[in-house]
C-alpha atoms as a PDB file:
ATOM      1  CA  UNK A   1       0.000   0.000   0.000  1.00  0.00           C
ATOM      2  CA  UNK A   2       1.057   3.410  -0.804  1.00  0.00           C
ATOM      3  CA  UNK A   3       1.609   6.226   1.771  1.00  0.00           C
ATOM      4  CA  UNK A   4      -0.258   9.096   0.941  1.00  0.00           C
ATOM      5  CA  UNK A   5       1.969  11.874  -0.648  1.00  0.00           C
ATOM      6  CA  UNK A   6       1.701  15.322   2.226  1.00  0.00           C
ATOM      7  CA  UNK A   7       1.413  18.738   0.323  1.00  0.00           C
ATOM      8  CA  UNK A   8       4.678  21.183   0.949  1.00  0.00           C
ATOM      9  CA  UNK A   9       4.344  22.835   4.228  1.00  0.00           C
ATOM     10  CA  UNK A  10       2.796  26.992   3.726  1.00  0.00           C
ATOM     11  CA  UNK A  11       5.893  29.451   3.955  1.00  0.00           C
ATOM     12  CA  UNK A  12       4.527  32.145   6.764  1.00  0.00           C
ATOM     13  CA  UNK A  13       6.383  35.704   6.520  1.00  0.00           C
ATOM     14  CA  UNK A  14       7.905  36.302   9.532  1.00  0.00           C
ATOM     15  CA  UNK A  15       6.009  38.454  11.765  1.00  0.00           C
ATOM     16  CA  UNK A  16       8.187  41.521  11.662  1.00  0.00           C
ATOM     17  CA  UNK A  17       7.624  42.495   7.922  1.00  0.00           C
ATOM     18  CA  UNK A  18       3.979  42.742   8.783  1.00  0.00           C
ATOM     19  CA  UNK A  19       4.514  45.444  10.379  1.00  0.00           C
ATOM     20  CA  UNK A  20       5.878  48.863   8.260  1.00  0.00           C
ATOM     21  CA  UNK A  21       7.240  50.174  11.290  1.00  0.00           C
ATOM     22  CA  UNK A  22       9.388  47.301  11.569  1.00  0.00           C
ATOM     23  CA  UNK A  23      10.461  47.110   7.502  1.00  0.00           C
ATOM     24  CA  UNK A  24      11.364  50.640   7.431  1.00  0.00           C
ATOM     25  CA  UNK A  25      13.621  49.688  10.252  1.00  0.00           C
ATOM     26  CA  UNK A  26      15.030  46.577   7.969  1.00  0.00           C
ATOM     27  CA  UNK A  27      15.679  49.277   5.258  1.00  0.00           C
ATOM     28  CA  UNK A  28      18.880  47.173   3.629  1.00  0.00           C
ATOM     29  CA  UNK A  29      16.967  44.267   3.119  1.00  0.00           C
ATOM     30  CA  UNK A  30      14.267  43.690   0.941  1.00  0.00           C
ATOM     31  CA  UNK A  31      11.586  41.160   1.064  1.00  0.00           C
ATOM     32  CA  UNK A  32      10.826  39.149  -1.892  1.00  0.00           C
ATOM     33  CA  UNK A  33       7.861  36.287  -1.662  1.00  0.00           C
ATOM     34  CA  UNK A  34      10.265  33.712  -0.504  1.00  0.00           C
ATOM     35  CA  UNK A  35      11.048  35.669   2.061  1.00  0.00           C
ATOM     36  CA  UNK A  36      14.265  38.071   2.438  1.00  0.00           C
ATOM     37  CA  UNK A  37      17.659  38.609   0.789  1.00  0.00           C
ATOM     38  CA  UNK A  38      20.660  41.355   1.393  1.00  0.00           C
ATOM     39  CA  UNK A  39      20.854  44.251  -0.438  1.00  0.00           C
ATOM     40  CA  UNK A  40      23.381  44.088  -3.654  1.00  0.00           C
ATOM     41  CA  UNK A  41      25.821  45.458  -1.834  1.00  0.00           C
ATOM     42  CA  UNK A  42      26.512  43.164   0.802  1.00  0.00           C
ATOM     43  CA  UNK A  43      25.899  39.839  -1.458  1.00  0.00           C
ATOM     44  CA  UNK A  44      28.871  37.787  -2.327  1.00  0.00           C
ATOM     45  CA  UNK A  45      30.829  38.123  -5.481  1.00  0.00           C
ATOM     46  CA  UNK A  46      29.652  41.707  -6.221  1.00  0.00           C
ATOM     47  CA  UNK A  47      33.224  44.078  -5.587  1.00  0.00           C
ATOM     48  CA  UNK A  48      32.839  46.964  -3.730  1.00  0.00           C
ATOM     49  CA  UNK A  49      36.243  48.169  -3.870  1.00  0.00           C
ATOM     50  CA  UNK A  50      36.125  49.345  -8.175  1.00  0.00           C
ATOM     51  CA  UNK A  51      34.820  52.818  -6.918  1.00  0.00           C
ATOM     52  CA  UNK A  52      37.793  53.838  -3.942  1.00  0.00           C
ATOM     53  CA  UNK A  53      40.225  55.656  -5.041  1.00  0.00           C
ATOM     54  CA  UNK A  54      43.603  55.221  -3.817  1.00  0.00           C
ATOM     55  CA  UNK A  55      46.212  57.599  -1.626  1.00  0.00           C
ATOM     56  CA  UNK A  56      48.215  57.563  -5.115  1.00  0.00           C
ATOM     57  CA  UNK A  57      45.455  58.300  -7.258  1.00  0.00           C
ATOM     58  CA  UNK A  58      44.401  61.470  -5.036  1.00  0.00           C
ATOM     59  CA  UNK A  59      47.531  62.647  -4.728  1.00  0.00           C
ATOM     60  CA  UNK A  60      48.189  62.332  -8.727  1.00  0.00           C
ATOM     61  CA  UNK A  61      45.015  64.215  -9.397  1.00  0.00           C
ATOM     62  CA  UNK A  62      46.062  67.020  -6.537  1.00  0.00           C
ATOM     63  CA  UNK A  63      49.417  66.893  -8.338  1.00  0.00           C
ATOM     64  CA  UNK A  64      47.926  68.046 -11.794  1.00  0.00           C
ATOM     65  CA  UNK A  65      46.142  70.899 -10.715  1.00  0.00           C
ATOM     66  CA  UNK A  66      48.806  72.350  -8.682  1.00  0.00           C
ATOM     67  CA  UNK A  67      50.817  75.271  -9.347  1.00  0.00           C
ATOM     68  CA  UNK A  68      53.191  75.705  -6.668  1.00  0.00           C
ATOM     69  CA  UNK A  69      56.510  73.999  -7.417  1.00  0.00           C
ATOM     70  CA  UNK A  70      57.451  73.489  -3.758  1.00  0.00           C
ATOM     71  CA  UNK A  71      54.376  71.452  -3.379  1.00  0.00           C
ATOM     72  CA  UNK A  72      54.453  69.125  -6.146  1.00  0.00           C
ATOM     73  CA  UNK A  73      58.093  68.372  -5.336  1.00  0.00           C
ATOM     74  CA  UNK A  74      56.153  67.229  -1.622  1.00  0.00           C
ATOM     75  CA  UNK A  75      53.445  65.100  -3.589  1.00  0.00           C
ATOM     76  CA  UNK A  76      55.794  63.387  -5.480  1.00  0.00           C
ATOM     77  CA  UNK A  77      58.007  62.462  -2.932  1.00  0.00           C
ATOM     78  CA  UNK A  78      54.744  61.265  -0.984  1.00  0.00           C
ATOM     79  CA  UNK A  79      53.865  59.105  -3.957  1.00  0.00           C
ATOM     80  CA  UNK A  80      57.486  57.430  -4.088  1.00  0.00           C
ATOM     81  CA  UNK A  81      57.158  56.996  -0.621  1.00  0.00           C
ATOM     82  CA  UNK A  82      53.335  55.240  -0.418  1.00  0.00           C
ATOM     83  CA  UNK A  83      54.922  53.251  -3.608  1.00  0.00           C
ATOM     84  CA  UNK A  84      58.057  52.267  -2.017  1.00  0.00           C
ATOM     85  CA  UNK A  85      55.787  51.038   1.086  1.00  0.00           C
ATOM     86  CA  UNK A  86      53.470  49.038  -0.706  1.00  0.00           C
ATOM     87  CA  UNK A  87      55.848  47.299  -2.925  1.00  0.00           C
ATOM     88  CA  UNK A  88      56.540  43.400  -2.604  1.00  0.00           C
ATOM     89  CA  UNK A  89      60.470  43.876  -3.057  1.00  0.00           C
ATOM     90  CA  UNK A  90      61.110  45.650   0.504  1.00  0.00           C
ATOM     91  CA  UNK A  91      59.482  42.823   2.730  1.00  0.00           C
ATOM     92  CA  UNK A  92      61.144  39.644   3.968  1.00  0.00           C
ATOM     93  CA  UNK A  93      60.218  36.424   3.802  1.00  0.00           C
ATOM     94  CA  UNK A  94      57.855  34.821   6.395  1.00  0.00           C
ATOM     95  CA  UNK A  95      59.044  31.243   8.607  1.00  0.00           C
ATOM     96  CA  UNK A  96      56.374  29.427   6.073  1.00  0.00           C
ATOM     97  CA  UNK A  97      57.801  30.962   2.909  1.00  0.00           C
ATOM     98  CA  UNK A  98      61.487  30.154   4.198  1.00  0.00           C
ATOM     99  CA  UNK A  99      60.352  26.421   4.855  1.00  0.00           C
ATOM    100  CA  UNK A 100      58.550  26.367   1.398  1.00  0.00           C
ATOM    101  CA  UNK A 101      61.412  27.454  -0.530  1.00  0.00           C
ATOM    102  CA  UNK A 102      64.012  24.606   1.443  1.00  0.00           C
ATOM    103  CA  UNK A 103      60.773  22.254   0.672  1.00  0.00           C
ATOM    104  CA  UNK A 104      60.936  23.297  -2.922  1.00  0.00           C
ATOM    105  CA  UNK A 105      64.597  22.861  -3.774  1.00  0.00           C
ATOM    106  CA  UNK A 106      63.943  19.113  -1.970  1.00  0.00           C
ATOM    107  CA  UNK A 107      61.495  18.619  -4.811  1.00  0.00           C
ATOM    108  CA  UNK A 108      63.433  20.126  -7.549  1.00  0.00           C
ATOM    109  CA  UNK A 109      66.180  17.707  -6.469  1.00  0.00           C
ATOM    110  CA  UNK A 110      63.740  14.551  -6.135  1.00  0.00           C
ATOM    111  CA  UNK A 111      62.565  15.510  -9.900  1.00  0.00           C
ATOM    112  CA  UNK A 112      65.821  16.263 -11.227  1.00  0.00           C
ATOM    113  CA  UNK A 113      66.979  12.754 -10.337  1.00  0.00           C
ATOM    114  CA  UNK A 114      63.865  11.141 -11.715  1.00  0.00           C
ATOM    115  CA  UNK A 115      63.642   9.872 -15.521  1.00  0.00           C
ATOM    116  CA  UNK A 116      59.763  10.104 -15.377  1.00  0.00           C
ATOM    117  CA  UNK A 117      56.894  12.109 -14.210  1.00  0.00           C
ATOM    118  CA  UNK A 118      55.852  11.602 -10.574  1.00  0.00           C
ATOM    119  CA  UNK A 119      53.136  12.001  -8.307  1.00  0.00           C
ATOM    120  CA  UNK A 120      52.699  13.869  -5.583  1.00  0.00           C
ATOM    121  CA  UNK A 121      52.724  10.476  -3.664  1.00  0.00           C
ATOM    122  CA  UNK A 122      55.559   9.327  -5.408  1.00  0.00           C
ATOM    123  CA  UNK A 123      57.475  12.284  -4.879  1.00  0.00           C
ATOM    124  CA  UNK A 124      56.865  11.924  -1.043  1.00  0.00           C
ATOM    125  CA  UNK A 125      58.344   8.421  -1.072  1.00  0.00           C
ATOM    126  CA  UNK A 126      61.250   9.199  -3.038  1.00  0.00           C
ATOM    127  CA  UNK A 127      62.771  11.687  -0.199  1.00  0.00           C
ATOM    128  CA  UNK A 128      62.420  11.201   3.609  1.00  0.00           C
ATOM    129  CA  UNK A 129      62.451  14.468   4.837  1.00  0.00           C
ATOM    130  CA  UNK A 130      59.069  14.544   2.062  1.00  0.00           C
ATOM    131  CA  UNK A 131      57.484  11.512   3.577  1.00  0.00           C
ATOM    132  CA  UNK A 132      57.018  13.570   7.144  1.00  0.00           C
ATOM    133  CA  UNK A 133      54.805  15.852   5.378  1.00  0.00           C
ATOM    134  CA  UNK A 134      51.217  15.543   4.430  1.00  0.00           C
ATOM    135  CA  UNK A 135      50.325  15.293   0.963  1.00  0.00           C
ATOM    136  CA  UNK A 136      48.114  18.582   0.850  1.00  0.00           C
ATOM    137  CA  UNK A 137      51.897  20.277   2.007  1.00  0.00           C
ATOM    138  CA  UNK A 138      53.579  18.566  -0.848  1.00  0.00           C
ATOM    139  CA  UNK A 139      51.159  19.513  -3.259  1.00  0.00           C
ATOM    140  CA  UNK A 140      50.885  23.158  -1.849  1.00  0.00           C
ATOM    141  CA  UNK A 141      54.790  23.499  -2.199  1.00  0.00           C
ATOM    142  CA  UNK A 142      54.676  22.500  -5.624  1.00  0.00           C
ATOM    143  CA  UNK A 143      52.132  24.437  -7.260  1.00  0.00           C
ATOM    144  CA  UNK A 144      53.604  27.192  -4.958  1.00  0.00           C
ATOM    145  CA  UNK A 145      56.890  26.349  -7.722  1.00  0.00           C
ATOM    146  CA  UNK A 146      54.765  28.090 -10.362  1.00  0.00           C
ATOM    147  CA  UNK A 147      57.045  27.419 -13.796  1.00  0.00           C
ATOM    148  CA  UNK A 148      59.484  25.512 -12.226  1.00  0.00           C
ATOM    149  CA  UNK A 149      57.367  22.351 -12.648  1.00  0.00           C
ATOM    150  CA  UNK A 150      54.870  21.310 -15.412  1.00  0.00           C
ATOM    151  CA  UNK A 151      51.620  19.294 -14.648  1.00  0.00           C
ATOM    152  CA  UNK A 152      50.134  16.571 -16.899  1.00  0.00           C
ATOM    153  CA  UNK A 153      47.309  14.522 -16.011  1.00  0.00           C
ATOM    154  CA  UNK A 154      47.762  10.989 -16.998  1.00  0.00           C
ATOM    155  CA  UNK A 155      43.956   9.671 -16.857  1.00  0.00           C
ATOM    156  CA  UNK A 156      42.797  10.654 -13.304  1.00  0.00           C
ATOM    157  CA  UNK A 157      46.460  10.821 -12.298  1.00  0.00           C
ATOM    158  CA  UNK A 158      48.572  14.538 -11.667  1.00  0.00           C
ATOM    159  CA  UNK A 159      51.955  14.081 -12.548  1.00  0.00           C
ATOM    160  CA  UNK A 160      55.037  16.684 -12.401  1.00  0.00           C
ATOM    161  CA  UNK A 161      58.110  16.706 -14.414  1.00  0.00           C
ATOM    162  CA  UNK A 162      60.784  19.923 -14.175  1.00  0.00           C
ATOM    163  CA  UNK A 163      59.926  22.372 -17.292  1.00  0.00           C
END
């Protein structure tokens, strides 16, 4: 014997969009029939930052309206300085990055002694101070090798050879 099939259950709004006092209160949300959802600018995916202008970008704007010599030499050297800051070459390596980069030249060595592509797996078994490490480290430090090493897949299989 068949059960009977039960309609879905009724979706209720919730109480507090009944009342406008309380949805004007709720003004960044708005309801839909399925209930509510955020406002564009607080759902995922959607960039808020394409509008902000940067310290550089005011100061280059202030910089071409100016007139005063003394001041633009001042703005420049305030733009070399917020670019010297936030460049990449000035900071040192972290503890992690160190230990990635004596990881990396462990795997370099491992694939420079192979005659064939490895796995990850097979890479970890080829060096002991590998084999201590998890395979989601391994595979972490190699990708983090960028053009160093080149990926094939060999049917389901990832394999790395030196490039």
């Amino acid at each position: 014997m068949k059960a009977k099939e039960r309609p879905p259950p009724r979706k209720k709004l919730s109480k507090k969009f009944e009342n406008p006092l309380t949805r004007s209160r709720n003004y960044d949300t708005m309801t839909t029939l399925k209930g509510t959802r955020k406002s564009p600018k607080h759902q995922k995916g959607i960039d808020n930052m394409t509008n902000k202008m940067t310290y550089v970008q005011a100061l280059t704007i202030a910089l071409e309206t100016m007139t005063n010599e003394d001041a633009k030499e001042r703005i420049n050297a305030l733009i070399d300085q917020l670019n010297k800051r936030n460049s990449a070459e000035n900071r040192k390596p972290t503890k992690a990055q160190k230990e990635n980069a004596t990881l990396a030249e462990i795997v370099t060595e491992v694939l420079t002694n192979s005659d064939k592509a490895l796995t990850i797996s097979e890479i970890m078994q080829a060096d002991e101070r590998l084999s201590a490490l998890s395979n989601q480290k391994v595979s972490a430090v190699v990708r983090g090798m960028g053009d160093k090493v080149a990926k094939t897949t060999e049917g389901r299989k990832s394999v790395f050879t030196l490039a």
